[in-house]
N, C-alpha and C. Protein backbone atom coordinates (compact mmCIF):
# COMPACT_ATOMS: atom_id res chain seq x y z
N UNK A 1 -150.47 19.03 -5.27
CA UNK A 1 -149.14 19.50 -5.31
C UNK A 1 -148.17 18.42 -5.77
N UNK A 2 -149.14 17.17 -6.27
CA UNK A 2 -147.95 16.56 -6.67
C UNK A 2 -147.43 16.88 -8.37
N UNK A 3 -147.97 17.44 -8.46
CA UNK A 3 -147.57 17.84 -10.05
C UNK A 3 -146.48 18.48 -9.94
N UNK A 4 -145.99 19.18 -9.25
CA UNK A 4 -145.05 20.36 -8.81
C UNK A 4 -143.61 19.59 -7.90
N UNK A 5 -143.90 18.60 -7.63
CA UNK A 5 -143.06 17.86 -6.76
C UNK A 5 -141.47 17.61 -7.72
N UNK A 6 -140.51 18.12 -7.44
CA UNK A 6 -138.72 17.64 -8.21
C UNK A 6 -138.26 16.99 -7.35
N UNK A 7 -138.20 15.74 -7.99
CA UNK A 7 -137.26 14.65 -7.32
C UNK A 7 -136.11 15.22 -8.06
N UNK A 8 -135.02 14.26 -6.87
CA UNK A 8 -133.67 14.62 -7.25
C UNK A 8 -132.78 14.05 -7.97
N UNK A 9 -133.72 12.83 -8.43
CA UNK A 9 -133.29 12.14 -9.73
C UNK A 9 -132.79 12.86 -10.91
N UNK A 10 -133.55 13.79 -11.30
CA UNK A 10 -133.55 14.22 -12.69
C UNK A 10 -132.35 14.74 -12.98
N UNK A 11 -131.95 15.73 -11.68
CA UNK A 11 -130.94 16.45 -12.25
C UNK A 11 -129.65 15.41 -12.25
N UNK A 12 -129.51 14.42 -11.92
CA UNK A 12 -128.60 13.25 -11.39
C UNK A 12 -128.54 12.80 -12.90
N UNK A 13 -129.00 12.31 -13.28
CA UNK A 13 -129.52 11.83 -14.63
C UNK A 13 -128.90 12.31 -15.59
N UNK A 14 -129.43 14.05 -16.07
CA UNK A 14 -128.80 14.67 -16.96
C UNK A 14 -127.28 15.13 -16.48
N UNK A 15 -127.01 15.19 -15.23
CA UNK A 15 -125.26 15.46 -15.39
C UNK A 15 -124.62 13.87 -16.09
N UNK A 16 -125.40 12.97 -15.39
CA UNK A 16 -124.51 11.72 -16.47
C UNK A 16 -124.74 11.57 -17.75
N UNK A 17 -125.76 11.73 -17.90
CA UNK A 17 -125.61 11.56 -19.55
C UNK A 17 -125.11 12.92 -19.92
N UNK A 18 -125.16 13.95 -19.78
CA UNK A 18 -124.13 14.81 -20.19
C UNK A 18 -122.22 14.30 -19.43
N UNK A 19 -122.05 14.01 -19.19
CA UNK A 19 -120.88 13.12 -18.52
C UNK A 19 -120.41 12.12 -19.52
N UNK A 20 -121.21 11.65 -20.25
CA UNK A 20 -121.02 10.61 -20.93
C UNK A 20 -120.89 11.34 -22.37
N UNK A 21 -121.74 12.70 -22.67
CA UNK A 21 -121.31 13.11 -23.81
C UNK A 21 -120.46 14.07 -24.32
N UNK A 22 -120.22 14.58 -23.61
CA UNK A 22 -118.69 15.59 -23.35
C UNK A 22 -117.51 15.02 -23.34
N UNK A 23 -116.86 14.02 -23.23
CA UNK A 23 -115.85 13.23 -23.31
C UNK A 23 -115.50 12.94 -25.19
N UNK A 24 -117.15 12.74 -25.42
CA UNK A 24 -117.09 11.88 -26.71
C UNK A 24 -116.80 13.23 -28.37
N UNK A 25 -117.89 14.47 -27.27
CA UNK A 25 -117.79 15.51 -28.39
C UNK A 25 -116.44 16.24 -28.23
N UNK A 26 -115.77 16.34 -27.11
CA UNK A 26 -114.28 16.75 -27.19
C UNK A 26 -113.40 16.02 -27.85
N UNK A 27 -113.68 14.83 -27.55
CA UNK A 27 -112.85 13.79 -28.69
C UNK A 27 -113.21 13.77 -30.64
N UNK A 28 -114.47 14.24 -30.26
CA UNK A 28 -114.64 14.34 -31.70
C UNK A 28 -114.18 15.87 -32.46
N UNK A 29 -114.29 16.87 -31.42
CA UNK A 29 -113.19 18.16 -32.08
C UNK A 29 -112.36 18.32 -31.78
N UNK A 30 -111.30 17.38 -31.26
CA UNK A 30 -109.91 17.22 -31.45
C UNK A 30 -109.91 16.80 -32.77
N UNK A 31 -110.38 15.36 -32.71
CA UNK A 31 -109.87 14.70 -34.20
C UNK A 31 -110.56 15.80 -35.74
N UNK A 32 -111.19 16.60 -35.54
CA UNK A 32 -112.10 17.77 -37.07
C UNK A 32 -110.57 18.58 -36.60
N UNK A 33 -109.97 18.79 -35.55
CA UNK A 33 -109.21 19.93 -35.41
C UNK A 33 -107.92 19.45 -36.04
N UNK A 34 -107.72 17.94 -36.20
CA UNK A 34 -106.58 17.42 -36.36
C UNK A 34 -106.74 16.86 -38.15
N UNK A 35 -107.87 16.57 -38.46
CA UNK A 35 -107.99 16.61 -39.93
C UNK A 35 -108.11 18.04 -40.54
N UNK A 36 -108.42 18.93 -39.99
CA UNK A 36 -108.46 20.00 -40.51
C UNK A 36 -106.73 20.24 -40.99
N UNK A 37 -105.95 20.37 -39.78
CA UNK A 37 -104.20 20.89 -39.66
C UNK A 37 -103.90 19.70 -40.69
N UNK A 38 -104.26 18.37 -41.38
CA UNK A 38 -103.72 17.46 -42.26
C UNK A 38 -104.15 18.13 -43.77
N UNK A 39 -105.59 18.38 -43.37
CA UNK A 39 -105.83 18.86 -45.22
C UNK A 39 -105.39 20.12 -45.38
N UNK A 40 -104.84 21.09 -44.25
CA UNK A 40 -103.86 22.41 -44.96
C UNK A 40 -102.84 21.94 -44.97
N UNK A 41 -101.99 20.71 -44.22
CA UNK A 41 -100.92 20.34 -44.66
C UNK A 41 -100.51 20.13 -46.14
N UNK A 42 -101.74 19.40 -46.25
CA UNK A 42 -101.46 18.79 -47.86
C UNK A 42 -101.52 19.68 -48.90
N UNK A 43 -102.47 20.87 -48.46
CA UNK A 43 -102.40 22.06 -49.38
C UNK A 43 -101.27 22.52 -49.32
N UNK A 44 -100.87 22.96 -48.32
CA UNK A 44 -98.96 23.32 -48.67
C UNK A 44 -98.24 22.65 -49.42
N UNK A 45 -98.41 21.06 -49.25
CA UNK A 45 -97.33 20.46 -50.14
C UNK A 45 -97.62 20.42 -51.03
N UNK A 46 -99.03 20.36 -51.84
CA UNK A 46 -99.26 20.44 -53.07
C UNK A 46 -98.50 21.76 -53.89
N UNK A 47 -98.95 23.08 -52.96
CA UNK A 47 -98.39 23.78 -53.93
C UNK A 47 -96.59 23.76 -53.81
N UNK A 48 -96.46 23.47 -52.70
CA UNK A 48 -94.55 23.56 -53.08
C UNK A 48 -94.30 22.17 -53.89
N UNK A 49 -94.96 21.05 -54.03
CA UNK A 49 -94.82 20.22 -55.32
C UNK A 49 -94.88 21.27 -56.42
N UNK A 50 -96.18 21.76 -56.65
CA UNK A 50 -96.06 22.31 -57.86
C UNK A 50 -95.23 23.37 -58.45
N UNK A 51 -94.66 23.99 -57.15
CA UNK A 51 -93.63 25.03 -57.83
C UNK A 51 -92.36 24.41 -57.92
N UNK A 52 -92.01 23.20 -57.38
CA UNK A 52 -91.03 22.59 -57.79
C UNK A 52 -90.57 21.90 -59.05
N UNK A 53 -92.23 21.35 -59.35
CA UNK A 53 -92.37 21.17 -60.78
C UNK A 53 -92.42 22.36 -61.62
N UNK A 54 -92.60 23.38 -61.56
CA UNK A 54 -92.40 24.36 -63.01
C UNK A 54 -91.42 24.24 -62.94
N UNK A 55 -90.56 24.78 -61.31
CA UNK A 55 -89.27 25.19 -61.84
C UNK A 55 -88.42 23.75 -62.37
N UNK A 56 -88.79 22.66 -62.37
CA UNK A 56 -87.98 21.69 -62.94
C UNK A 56 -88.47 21.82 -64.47
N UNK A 57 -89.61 22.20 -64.73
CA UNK A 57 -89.68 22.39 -66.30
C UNK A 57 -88.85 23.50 -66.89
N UNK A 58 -88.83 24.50 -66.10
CA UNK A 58 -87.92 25.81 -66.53
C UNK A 58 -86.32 25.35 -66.76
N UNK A 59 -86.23 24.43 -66.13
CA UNK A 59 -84.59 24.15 -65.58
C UNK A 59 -84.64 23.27 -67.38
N UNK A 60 -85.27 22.60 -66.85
CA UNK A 60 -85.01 21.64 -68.43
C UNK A 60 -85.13 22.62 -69.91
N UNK A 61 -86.22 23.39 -69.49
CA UNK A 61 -85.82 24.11 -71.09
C UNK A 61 -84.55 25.18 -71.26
N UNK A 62 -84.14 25.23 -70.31
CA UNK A 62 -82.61 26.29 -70.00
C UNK A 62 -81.84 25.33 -70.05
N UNK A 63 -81.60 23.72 -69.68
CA UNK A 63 -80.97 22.97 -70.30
C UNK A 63 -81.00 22.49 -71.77
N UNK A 64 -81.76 22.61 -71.98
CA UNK A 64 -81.75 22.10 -73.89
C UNK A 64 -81.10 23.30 -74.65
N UNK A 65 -81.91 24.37 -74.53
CA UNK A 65 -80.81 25.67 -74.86
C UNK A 65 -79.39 25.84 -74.85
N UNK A 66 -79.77 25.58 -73.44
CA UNK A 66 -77.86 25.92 -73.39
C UNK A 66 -77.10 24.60 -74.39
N UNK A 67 -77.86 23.27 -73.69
CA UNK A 67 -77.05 22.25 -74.67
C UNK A 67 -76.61 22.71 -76.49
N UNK A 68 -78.01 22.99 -76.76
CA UNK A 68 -78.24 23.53 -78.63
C UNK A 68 -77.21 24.38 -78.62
N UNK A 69 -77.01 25.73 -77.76
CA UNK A 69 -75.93 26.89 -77.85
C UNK A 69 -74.44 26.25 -77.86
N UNK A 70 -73.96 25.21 -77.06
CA UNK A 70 -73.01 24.72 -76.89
C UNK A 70 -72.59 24.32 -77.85
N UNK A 71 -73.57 23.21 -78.62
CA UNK A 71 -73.46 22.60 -80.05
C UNK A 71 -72.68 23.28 -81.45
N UNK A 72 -73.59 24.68 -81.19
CA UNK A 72 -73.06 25.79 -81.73
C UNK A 72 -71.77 26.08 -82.15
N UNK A 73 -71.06 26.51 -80.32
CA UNK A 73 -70.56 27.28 -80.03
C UNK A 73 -68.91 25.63 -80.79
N UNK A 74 -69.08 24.55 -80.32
CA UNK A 74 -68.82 23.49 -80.29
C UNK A 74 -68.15 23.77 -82.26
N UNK A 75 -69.05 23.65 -82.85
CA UNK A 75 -69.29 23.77 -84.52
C UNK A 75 -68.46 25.03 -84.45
N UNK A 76 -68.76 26.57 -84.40
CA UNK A 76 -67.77 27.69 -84.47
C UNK A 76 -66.36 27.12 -84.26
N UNK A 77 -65.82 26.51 -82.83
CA UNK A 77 -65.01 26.20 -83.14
C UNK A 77 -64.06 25.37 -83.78
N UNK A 78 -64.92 24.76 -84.32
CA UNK A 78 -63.59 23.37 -85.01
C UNK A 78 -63.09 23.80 -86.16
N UNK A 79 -63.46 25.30 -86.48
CA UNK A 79 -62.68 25.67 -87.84
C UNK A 79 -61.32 26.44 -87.07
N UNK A 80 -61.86 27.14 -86.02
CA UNK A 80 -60.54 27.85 -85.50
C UNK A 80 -59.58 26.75 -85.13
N UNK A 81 -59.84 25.43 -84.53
CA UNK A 81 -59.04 24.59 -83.63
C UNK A 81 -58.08 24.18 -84.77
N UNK A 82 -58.94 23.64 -86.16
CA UNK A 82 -58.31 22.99 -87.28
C UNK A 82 -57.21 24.07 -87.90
N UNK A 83 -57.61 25.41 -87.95
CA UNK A 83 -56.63 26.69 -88.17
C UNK A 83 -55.58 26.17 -87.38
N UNK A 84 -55.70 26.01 -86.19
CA UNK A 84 -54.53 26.62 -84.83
C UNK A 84 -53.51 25.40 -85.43
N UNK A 85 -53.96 23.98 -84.80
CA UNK A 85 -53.43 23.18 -86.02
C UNK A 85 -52.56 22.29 -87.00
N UNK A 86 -53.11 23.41 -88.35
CA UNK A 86 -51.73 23.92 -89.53
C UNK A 86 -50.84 24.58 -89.29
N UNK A 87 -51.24 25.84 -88.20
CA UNK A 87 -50.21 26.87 -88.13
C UNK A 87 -49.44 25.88 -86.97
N UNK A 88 -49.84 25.46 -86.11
CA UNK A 88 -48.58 24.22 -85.45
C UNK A 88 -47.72 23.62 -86.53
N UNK A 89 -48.15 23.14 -87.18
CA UNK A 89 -47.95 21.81 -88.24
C UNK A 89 -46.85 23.23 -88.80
N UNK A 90 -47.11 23.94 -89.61
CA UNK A 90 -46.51 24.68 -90.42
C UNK A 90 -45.20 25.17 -89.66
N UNK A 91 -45.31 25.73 -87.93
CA UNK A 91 -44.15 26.21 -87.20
C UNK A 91 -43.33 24.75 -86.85
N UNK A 92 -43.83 23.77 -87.17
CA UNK A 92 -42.93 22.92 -86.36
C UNK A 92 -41.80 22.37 -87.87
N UNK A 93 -42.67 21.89 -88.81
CA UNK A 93 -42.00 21.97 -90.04
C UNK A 93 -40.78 23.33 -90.40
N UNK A 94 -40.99 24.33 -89.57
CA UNK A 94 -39.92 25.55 -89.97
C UNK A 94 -39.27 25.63 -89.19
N UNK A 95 -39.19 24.92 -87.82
CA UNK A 95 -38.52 24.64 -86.65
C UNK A 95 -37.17 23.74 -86.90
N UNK A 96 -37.99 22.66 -87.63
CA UNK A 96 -37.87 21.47 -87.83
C UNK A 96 -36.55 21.71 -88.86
N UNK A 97 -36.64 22.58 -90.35
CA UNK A 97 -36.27 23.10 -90.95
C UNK A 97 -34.63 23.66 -90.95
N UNK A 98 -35.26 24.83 -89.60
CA UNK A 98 -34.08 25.69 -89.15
C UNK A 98 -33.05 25.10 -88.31
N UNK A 99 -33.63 23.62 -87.25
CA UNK A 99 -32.56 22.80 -87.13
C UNK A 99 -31.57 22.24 -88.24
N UNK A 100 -32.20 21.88 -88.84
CA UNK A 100 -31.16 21.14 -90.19
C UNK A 100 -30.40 21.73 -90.34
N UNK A 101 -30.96 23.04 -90.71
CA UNK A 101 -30.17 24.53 -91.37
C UNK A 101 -28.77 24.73 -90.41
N UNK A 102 -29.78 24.92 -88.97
CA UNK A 102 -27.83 24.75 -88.33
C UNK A 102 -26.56 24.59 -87.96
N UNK A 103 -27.15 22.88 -88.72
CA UNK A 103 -26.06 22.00 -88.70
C UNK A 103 -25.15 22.54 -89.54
N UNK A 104 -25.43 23.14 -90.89
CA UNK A 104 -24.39 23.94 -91.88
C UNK A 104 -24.26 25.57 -91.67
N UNK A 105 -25.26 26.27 -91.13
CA UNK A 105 -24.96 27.46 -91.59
C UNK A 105 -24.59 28.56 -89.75
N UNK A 106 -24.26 29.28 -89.97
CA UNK A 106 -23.74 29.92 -88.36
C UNK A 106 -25.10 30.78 -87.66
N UNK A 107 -25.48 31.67 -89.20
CA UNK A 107 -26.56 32.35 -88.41
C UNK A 107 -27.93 31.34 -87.96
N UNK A 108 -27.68 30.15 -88.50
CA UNK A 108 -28.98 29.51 -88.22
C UNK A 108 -28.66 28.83 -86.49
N UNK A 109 -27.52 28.77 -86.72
CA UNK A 109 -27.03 28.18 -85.32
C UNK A 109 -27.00 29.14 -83.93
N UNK A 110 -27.18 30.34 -85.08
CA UNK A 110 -27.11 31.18 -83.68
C UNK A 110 -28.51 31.73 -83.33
N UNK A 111 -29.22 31.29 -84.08
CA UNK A 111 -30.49 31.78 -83.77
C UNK A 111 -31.07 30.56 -82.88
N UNK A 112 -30.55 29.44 -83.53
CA UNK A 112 -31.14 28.43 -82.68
C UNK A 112 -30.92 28.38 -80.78
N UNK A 113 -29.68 28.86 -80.96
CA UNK A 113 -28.57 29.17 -79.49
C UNK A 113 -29.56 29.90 -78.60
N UNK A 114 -29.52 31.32 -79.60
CA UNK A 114 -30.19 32.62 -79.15
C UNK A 114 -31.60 32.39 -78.16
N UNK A 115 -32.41 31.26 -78.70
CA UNK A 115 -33.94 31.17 -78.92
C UNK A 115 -33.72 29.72 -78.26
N UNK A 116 -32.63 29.17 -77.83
CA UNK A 116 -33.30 27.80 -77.31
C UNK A 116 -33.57 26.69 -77.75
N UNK A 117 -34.22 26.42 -79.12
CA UNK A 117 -34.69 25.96 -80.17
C UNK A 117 -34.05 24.41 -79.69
N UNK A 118 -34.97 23.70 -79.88
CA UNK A 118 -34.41 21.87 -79.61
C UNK A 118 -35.59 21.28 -79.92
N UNK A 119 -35.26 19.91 -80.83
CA UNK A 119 -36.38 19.32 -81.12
C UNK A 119 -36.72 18.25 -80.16
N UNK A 120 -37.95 18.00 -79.57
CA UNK A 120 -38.51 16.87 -78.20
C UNK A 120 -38.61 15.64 -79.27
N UNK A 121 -38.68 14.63 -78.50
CA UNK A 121 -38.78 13.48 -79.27
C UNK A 121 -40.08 12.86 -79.47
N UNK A 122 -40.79 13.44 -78.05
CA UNK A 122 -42.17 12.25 -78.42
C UNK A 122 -43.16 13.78 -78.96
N UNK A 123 -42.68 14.30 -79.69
CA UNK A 123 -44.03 15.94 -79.42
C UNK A 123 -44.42 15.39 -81.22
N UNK A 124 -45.13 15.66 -81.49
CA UNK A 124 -46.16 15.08 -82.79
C UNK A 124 -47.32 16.06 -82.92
N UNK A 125 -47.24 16.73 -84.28
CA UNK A 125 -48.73 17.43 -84.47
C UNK A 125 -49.90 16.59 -84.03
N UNK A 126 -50.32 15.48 -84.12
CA UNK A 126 -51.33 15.14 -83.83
C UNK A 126 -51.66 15.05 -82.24
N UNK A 127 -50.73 15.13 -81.26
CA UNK A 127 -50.70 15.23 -79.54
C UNK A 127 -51.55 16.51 -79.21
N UNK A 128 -51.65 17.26 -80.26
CA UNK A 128 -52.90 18.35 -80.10
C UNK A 128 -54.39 18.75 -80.47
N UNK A 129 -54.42 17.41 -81.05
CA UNK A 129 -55.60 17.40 -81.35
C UNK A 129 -56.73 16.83 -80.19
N UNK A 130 -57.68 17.35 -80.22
CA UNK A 130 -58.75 17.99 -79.42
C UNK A 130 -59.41 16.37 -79.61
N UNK A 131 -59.98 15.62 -78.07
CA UNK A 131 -60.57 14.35 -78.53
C UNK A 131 -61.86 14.26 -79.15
N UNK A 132 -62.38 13.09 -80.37
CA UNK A 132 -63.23 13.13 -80.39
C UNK A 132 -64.47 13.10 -79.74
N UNK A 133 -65.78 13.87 -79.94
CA UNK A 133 -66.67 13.37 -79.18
C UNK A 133 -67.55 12.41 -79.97
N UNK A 134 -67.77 11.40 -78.29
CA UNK A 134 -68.32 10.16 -78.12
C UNK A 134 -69.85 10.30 -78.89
C-alpha cells in the first residue's frame, strides 16, 4: 500500500509554483492588453493623418485655382480700372474747365453755385490709381 500512499507535500508544491505563475501570466496579459489598445491607437492616427493629408492636398489645389482665377479676374480688370481713369481725367479737365468759365460767364457761375462745384487742392488724377503689385 505504499504505492497508493499521498503525502501532503505535493499538493503544497503545486499551489506554489502555481503562486509563482499567476502573478507573472497576469502581468503578461495586462501588458498584450496594453500593446494591443497602442497598436489600434496608432491605427487611428494613421488614418486621421491621412485624411488630413488629402484634405491638405485638396486645399492646395483649390488654392492654386482660385489664385490662377484671381490672376484672371485681376487682368479683366485693369482695362475697366484704366477706362474709369480717363473718364476721371476727362470730368476733372471739364470741371476744371467750367471753373474758368465762371469767372466770365453767369450761367457757368450758376451752375457752379447750383452743383457746389470747387476745385480741392491736393486731389490729382493719379491719387486714384490702384497700387502696383509687388
Amino acid at each position: 500500500m505504499d504505492e497508493f500512499d499521498v503525502s501532503d507535500e505535493q499538493p503544497t508544491q503545486t499551489l506554489q509554483n502555481l503562486g509563482i505563475h499567476l502573478p507573472v501570466a497576469l502581468l503578461a496579459a495586462a501588458f498584450c492588453v496594453f500593446l494591443f489598445s497602442q497598436i489600434s491607437n496608432l491605427s487611428q492616427n494613421r488614418s486621421s493623418m491621412r485624411w488630413q493629408s488629402d484634405n491638405l492636398d485638396r486645399q492646395i489645389v483649390a488654392l492654386t485655382e482660385s489664385e490662377k482665377n484671381l490672376e484672371g479676374l485681376v487682368k479683366q480688370r485693369e482695362a475697366l480700372v484704366q477706362q474709369s481713369q480717363q473718364v476721371q481725367s476727362r470730368y476733372t479737365e471739364m470741371l476744371n474747365d467750367l471753373l474758368k468759365l465762371a469767372e466770365t460767364d453767369k450761367d457757368a457761375a450758376a451752375v457752379v453755385e447750383k452743383f457746389k462745384v470747387s476745385k480741392q487742392q491736393n486731389a490729382t488724377p493719379q491719387a486714384a490709381e490702384a497700387p502696383a503689385n509687388p
